[in-house]
C-alpha atoms as a PDB file:
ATOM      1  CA  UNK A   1     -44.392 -45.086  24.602  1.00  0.00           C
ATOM      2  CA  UNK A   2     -45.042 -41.085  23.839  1.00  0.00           C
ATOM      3  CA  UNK A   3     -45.640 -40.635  27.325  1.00  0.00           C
ATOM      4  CA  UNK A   4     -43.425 -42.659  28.702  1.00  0.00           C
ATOM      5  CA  UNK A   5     -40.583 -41.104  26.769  1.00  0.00           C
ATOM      6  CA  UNK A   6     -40.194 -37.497  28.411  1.00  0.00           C
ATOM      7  CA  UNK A   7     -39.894 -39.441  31.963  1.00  0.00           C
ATOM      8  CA  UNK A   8     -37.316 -41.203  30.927  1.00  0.00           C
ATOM      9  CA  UNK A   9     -35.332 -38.043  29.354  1.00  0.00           C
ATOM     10  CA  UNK A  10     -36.127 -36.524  32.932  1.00  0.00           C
ATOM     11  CA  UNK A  11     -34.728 -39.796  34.669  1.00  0.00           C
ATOM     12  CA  UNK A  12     -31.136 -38.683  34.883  1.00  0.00           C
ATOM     13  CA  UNK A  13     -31.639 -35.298  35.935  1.00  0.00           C
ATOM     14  CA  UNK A  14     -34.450 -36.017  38.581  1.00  0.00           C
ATOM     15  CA  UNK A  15     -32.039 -38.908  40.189  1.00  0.00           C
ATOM     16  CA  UNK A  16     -29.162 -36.757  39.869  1.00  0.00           C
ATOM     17  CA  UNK A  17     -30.445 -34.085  41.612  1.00  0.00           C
ATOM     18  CA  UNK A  18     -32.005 -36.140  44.386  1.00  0.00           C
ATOM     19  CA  UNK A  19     -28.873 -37.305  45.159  1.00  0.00           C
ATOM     20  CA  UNK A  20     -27.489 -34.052  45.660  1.00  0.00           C
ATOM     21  CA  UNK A  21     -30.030 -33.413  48.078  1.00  0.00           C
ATOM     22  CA  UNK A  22     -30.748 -36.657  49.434  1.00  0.00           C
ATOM     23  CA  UNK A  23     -26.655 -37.758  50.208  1.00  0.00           C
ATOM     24  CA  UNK A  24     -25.492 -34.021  52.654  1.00  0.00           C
ATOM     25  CA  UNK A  25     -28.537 -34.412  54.306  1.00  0.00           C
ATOM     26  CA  UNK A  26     -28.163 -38.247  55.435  1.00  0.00           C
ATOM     27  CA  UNK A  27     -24.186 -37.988  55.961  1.00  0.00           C
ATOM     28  CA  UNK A  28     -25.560 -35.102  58.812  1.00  0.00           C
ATOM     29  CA  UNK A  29     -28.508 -37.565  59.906  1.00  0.00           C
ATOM     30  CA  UNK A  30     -25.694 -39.829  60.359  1.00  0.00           C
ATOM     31  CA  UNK A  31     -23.205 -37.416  62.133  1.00  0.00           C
ATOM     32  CA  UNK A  32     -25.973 -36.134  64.772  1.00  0.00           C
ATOM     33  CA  UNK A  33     -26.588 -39.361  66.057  1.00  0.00           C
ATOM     34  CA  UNK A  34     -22.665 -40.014  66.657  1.00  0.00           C
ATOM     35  CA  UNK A  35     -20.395 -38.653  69.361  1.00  0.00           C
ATOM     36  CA  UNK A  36     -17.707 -37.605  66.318  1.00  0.00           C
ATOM     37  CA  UNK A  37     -15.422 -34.961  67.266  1.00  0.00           C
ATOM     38  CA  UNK A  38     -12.358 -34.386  64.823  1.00  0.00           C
ATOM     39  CA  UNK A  39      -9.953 -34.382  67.500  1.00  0.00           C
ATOM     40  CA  UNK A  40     -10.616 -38.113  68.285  1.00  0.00           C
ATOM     41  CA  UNK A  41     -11.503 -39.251  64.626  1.00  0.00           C
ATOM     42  CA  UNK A  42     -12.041 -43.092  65.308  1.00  0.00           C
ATOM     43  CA  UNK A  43     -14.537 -42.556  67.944  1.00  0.00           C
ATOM     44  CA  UNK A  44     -17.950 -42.426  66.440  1.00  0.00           C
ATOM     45  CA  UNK A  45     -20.080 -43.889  69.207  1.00  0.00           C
ATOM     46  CA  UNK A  46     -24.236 -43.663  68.954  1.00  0.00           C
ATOM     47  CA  UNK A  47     -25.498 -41.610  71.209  1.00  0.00           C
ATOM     48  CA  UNK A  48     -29.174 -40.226  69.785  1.00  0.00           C
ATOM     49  CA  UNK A  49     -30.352 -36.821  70.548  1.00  0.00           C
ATOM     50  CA  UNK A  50     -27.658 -36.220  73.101  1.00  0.00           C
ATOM     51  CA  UNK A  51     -26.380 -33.992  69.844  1.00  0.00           C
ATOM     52  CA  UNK A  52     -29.332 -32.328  69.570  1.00  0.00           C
ATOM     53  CA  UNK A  53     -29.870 -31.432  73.244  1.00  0.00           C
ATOM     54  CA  UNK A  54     -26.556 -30.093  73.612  1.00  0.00           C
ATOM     55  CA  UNK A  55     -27.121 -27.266  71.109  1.00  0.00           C
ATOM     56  CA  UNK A  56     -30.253 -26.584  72.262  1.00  0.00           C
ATOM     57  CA  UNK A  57     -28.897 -26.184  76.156  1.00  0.00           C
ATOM     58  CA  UNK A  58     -25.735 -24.467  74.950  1.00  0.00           C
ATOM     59  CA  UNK A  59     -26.184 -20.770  76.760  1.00  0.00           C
ATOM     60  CA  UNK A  60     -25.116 -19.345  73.029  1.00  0.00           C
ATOM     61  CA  UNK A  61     -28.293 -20.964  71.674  1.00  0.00           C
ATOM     62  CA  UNK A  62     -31.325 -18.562  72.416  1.00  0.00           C
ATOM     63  CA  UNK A  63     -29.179 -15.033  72.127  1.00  0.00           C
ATOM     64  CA  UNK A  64     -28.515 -16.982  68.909  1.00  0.00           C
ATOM     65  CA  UNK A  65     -31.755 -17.802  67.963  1.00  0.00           C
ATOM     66  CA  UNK A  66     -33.021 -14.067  68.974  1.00  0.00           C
ATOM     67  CA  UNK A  67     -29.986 -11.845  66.970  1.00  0.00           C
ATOM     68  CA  UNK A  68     -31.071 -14.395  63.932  1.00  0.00           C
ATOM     69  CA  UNK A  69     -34.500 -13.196  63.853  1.00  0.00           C
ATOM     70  CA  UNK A  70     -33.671  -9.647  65.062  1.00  0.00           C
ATOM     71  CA  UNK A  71     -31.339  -9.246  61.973  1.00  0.00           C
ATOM     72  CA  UNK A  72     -34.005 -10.749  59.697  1.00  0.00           C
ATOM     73  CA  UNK A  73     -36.835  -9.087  60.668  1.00  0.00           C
ATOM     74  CA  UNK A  74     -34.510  -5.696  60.310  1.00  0.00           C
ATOM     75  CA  UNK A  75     -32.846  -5.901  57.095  1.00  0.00           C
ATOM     76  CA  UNK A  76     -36.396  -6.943  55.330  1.00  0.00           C
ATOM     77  CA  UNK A  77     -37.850  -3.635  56.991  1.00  0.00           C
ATOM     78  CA  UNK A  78     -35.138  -1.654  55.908  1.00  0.00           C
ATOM     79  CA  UNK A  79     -35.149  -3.115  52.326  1.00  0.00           C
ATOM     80  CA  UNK A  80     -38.453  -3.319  51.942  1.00  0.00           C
ATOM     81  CA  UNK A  81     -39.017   0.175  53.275  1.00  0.00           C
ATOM     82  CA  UNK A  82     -35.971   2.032  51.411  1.00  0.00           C
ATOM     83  CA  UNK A  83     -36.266  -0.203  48.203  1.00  0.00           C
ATOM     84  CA  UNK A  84     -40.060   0.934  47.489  1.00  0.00           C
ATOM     85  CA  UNK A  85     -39.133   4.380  48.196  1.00  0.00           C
ATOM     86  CA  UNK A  86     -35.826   4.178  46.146  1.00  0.00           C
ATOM     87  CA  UNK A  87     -37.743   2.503  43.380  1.00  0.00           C
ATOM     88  CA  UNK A  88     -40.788   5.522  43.649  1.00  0.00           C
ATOM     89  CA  UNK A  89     -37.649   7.933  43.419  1.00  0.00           C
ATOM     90  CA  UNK A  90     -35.916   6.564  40.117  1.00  0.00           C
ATOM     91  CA  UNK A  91     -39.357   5.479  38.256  1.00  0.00           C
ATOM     92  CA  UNK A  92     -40.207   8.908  37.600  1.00  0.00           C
ATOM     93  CA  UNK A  93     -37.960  10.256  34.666  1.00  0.00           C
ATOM     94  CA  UNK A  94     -35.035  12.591  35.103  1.00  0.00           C
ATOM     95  CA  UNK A  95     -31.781  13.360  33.400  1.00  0.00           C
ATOM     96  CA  UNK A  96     -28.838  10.585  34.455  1.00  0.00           C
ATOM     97  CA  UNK A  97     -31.668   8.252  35.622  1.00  0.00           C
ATOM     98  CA  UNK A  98     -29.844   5.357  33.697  1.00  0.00           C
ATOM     99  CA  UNK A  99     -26.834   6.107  35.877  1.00  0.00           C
ATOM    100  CA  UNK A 100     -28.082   6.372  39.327  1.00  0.00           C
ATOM    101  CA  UNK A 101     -30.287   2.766  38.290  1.00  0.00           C
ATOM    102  CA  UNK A 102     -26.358   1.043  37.598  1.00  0.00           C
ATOM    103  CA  UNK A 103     -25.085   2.645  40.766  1.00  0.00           C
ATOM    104  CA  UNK A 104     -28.597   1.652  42.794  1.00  0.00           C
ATOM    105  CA  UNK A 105     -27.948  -2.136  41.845  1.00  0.00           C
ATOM    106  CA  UNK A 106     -24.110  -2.366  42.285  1.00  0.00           C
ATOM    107  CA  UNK A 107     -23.985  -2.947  45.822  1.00  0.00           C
ATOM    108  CA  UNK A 108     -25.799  -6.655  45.489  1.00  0.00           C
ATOM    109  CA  UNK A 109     -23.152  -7.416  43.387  1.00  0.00           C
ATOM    110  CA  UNK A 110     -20.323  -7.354  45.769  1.00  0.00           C
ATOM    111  CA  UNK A 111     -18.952 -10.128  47.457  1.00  0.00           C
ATOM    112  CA  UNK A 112     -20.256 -10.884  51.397  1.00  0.00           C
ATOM    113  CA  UNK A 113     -16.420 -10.542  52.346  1.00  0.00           C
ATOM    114  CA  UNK A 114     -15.722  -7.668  50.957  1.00  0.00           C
ATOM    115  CA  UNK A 115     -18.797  -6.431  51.683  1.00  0.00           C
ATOM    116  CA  UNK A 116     -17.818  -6.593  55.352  1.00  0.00           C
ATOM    117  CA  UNK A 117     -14.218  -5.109  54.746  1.00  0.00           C
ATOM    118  CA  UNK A 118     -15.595  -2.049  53.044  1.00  0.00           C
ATOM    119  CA  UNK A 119     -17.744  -1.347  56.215  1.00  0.00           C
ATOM    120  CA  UNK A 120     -15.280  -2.660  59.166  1.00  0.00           C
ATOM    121  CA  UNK A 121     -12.455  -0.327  57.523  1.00  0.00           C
ATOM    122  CA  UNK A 122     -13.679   1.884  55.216  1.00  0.00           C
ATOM    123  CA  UNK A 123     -16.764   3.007  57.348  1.00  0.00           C
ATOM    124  CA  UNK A 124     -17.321   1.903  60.319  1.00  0.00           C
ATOM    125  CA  UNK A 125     -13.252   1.845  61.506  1.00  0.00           C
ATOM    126  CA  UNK A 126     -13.808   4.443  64.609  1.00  0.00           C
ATOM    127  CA  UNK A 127     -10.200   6.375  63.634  1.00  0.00           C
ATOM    128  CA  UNK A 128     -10.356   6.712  60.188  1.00  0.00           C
ATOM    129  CA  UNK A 129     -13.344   5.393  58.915  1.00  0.00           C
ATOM    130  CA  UNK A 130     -15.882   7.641  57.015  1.00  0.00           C
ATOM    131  CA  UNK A 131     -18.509   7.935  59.793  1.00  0.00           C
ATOM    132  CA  UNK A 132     -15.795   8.729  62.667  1.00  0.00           C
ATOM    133  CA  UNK A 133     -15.072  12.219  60.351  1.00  0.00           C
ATOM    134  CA  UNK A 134     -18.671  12.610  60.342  1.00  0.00           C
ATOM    135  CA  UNK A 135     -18.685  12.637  63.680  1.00  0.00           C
ATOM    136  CA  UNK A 136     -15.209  14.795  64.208  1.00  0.00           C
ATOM    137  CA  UNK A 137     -16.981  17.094  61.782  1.00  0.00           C
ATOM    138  CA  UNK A 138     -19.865  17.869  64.014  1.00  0.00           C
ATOM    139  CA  UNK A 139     -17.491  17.739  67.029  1.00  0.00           C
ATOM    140  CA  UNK A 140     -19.020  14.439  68.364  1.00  0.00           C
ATOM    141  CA  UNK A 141     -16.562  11.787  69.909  1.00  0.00           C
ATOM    142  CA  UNK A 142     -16.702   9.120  66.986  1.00  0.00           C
ATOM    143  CA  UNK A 143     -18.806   5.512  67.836  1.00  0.00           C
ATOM    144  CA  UNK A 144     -16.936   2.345  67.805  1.00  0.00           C
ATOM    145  CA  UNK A 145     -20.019   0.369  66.109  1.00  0.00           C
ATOM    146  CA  UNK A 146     -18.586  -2.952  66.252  1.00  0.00           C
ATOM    147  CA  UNK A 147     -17.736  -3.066  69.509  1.00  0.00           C
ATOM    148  CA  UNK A 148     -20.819  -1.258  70.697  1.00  0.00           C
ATOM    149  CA  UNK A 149     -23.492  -1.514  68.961  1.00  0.00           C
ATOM    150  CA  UNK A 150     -22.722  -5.001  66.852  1.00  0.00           C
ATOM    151  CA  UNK A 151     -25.605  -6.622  65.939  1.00  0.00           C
ATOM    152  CA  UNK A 152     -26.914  -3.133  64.815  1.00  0.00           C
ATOM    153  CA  UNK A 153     -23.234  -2.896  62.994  1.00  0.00           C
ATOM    154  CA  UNK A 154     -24.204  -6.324  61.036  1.00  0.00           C
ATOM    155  CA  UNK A 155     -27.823  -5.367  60.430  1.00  0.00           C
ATOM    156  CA  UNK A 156     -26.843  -2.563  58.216  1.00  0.00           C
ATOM    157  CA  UNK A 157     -23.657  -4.026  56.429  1.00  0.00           C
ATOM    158  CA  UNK A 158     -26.096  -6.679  55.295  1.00  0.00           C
ATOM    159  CA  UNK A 159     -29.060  -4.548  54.509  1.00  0.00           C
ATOM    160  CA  UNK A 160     -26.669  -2.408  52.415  1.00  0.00           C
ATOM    161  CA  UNK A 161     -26.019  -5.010  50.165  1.00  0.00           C
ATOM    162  CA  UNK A 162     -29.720  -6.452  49.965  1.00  0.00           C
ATOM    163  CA  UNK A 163     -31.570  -3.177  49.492  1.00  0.00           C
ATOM    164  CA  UNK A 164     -30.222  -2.998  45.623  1.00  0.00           C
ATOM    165  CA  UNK A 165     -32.305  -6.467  45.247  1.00  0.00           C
ATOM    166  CA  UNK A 166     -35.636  -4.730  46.602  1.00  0.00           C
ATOM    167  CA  UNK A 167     -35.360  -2.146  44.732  1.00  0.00           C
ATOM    168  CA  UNK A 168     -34.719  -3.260  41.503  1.00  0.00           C
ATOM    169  CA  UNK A 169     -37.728  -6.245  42.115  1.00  0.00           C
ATOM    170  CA  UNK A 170     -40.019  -2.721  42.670  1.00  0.00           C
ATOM    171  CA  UNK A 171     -38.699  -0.778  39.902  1.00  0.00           C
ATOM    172  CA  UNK A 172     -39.510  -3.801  37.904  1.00  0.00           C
ATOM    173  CA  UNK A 173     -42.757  -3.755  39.070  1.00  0.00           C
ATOM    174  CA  UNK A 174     -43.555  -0.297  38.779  1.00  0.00           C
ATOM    175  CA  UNK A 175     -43.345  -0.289  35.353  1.00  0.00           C
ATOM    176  CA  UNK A 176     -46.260  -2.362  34.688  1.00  0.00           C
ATOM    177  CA  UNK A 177     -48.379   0.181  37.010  1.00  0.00           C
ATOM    178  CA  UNK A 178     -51.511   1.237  34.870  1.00  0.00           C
ATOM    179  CA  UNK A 179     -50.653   4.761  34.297  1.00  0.00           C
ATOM    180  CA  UNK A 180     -54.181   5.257  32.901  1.00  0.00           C
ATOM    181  CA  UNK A 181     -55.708   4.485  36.357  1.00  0.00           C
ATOM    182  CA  UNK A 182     -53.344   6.530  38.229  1.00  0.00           C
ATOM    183  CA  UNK A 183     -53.852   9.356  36.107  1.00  0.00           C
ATOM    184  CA  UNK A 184     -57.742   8.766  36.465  1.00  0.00           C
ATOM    185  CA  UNK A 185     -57.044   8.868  40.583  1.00  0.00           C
ATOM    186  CA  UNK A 186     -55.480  12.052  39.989  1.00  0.00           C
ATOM    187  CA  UNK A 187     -58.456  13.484  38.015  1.00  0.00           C
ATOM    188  CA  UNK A 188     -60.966  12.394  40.479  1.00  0.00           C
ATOM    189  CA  UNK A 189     -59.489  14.027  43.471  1.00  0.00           C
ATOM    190  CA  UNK A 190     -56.925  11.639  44.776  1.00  0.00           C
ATOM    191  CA  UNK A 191     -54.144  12.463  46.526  1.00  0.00           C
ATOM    192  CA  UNK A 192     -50.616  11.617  46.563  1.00  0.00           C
ATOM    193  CA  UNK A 193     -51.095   9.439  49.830  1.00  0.00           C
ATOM    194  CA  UNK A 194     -54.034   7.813  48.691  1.00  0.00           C
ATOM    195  CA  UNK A 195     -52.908   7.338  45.256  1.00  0.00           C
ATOM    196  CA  UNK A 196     -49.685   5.634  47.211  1.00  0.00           C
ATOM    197  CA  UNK A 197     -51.314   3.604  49.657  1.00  0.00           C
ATOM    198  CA  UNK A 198     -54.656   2.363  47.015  1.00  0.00           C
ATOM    199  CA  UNK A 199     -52.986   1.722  43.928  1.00  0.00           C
ATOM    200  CA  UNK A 200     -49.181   1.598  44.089  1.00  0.00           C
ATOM    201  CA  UNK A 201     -48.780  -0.283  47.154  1.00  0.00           C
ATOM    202  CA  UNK A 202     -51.697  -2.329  46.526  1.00  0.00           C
ATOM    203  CA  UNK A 203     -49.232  -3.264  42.838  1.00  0.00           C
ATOM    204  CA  UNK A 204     -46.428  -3.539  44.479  1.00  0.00           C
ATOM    205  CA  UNK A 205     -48.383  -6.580  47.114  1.00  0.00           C
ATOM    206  CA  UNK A 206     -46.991  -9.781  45.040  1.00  0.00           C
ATOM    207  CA  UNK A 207     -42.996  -8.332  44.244  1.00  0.00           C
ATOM    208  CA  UNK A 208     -43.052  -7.766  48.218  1.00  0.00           C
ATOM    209  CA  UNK A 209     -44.159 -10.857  49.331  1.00  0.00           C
ATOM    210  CA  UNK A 210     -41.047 -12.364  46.844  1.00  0.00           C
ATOM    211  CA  UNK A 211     -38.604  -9.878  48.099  1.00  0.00           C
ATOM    212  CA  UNK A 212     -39.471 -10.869  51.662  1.00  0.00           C
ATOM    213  CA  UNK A 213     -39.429 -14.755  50.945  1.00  0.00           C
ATOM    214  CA  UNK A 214     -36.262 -14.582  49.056  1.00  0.00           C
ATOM    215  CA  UNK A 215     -34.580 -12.634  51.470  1.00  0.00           C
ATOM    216  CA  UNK A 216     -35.783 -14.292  54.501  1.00  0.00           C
ATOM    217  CA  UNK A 217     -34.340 -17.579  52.928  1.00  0.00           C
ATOM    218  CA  UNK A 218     -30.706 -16.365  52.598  1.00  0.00           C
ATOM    219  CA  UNK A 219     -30.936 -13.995  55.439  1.00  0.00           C
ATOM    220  CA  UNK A 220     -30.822 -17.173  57.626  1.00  0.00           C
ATOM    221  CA  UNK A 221     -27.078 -18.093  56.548  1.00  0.00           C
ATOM    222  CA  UNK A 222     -25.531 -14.915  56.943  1.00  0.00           C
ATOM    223  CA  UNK A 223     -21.996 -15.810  57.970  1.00  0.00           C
ATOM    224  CA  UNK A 224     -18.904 -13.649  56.489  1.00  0.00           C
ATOM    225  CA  UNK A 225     -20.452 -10.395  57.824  1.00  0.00           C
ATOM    226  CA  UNK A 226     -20.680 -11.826  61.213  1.00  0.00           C
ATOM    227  CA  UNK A 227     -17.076 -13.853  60.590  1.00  0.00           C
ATOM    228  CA  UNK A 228     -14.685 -11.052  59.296  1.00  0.00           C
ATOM    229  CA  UNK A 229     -15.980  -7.742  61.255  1.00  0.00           C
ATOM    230  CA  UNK A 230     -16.926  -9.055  65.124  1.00  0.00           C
ATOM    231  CA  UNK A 231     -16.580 -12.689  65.237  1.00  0.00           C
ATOM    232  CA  UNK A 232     -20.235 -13.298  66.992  1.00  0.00           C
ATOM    233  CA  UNK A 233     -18.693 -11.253  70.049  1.00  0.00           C
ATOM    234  CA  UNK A 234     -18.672  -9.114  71.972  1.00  0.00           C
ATOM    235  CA  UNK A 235     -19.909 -11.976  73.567  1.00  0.00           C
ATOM    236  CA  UNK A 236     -22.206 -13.419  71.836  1.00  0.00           C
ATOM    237  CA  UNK A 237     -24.614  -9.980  70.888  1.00  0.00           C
ATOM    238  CA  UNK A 238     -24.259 -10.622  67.006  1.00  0.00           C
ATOM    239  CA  UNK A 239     -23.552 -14.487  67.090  1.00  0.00           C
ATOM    240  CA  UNK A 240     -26.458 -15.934  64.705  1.00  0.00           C
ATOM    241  CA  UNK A 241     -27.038 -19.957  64.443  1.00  0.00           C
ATOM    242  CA  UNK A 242     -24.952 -19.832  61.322  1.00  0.00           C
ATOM    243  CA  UNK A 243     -22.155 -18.890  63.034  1.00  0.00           C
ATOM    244  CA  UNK A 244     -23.145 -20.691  65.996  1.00  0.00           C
ATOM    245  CA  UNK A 245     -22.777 -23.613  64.065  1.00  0.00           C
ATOM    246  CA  UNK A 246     -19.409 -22.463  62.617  1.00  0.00           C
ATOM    247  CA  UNK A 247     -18.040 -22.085  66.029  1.00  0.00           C
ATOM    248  CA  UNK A 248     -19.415 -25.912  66.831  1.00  0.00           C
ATOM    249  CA  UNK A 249     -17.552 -27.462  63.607  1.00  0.00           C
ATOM    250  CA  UNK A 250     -14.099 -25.465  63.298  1.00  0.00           C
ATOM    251  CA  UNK A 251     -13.367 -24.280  66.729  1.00  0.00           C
ATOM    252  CA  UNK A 252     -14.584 -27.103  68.444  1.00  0.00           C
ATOM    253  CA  UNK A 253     -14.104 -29.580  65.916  1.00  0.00           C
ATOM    254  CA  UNK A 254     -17.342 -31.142  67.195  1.00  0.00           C
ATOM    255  CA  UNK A 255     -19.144 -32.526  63.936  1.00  0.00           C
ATOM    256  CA  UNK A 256     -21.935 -33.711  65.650  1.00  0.00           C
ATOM    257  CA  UNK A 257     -23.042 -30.857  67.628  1.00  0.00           C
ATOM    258  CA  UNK A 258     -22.444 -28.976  64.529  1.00  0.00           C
ATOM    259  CA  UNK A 259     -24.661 -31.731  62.388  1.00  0.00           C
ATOM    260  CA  UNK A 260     -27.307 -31.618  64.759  1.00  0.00           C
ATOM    261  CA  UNK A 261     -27.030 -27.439  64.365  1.00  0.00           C
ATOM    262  CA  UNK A 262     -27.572 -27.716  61.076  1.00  0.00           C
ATOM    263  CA  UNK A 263     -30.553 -29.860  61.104  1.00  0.00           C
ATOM    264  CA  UNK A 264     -32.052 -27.306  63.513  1.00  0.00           C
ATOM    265  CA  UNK A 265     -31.492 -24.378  60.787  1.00  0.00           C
ATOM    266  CA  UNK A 266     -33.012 -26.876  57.818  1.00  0.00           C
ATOM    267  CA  UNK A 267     -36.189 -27.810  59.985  1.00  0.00           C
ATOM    268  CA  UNK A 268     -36.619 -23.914  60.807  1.00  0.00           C
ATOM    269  CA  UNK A 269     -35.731 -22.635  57.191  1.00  0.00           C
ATOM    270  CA  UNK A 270     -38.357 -24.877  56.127  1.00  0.00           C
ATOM    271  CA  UNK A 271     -40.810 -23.980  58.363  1.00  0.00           C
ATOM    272  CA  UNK A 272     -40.145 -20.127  57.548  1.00  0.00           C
ATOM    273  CA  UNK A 273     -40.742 -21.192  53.314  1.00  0.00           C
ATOM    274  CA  UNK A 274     -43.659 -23.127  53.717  1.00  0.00           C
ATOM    275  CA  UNK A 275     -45.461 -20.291  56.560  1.00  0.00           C
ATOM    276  CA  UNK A 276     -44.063 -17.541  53.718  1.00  0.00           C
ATOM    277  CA  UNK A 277     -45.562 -19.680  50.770  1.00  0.00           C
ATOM    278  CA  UNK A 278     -48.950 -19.699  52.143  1.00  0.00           C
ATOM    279  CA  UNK A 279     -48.765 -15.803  52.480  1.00  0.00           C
ATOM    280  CA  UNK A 280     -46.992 -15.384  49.170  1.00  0.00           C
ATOM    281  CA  UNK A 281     -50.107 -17.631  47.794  1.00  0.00           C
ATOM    282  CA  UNK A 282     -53.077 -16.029  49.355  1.00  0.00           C
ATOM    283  CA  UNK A 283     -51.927 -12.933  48.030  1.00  0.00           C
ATOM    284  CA  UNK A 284     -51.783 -14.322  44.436  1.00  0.00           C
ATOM    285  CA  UNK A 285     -54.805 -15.607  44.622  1.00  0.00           C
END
């Protein structure tokens, strides 16, 4: 009965949440094996993988496919990259440092949306925007970044708003780093480099493998960067499968294509966790 008893206490939450999972994911099981398009509600006609094969043939599908792993593989460079160095910048002790650390972490905290209005108008706006009088100032003709140079446009807007994650998972980190070894490195002879490369970034091995598996998780559903600043275009240079899907569901009303999208993007987010598990677990063990 003592056994027996925390089960049953676990019952309704366990069922609860399995239903949460279990119900969206058949209701699109069920709505990629129909013809259902919104525009013709009471047709819902079986028809397989024909759902399936259409997003796969659809000539948006591999540029998709490519700018999603192109702007993944980016912004966890750049975070990972700037948010060690960042973090190896504010560790060390100097006056304000309590400051700069708010200021360093305030940018996760803004919304996606507004997120991509700060940088479509405030930024990257080729008139006004802060980088066209960069560009005045040095007497260059000012770059219109969404329009040429979009995906690149999207990499960094999102990568703005990530790197304050990195970096405060490595200052975190840092400051359980042994001091009493590094200072022992020091004594013996080693340099900065190798004191970098053998002992901090040899620490810093498990927050980056979380950082990377965290990130690569959400990275996959960016949407209201893409949505609000180019709208997937020009073309389709910065369309991702998120908003590949988007354009399926809302602008073509097509549930089903859309349905059989988003199984695609479960299957390969799961296959992305379970390949970054097995890194994330060698290196704990």
């Amino acid at each position: 009965m003592n056994r027996l008893m925390p089960r049953a206490l676990m019952t309704p939450a366990v069922l609860a949440l399995l239903l949460w999972m279990v119900v969206p994911l058949a209701m699109t099981l069920y709505f990629s094996s129909v013809n259902y398009n919104l525009m013709q509600p009471g047709e819902r006609n079986f028809i397989g993988l024909e759902n399936f094969h259409y997003f796969v043939t659809d000539p948006d599908f591999w540029p998709a496919v490519w700018n999603t792993l192109v702007l993944i593989g980016s912004v966890i460079a750049i975070t990972v990259v700037l948010g060690i160095g960042l973090a190896l910048l504010v560790n060390e002790p100097f006056p304000g440092r309590g400051i700069v650390r708010v200021l360093l972490i305030s940018p996760f905290f803004v919304m996606p949306a507004v997120n991509a209005l700060l940088w479509k108008h405030m930024m990257m706006n080729p008139i006004y925007g802060v980088l066209a009088n960069v560009w005045k100032f040095f007497g260059l003709t000012p770059v219109d970044w969404l329009t040429e140079v979009p995906l690149f446009s999207v990499i960094v807007m999102v990568a703005w708003q990530w790197l304050p994650f990195a970096c405060l998972i490595f200052i975190t980190s840092l400051q359980s780093l042994d001091r009493e070894q590094m200072e022992a490195a020091r004594m013996d002879g080693a340099n900065a480099f190798q004191r970098f490369f053998y002992l901090t970034l040899r620490h810093l091995g498990r927050p980056m493998a979380v950082v990377i598996m965290i990130e690569m998780i959400f990275l996959l559903s960016v949407f209201a960067e893409i949505a609000i600043t180019t709208n997937g275009g020009p073309g389709n240079e910065s369309t991702n499968l998120t908003y590949m899907i988007f354009k399926q569901s809302l602008m073509n009303f097509d549930v089903g294509v859309a349905s059989a999208g988003a199984l695609f993007a479960v299957i390969l987010a799961n296959i992305v966790a379970a390949f970054l598990i097995r890194i994330i677990g060698k290196n704990l063990d």
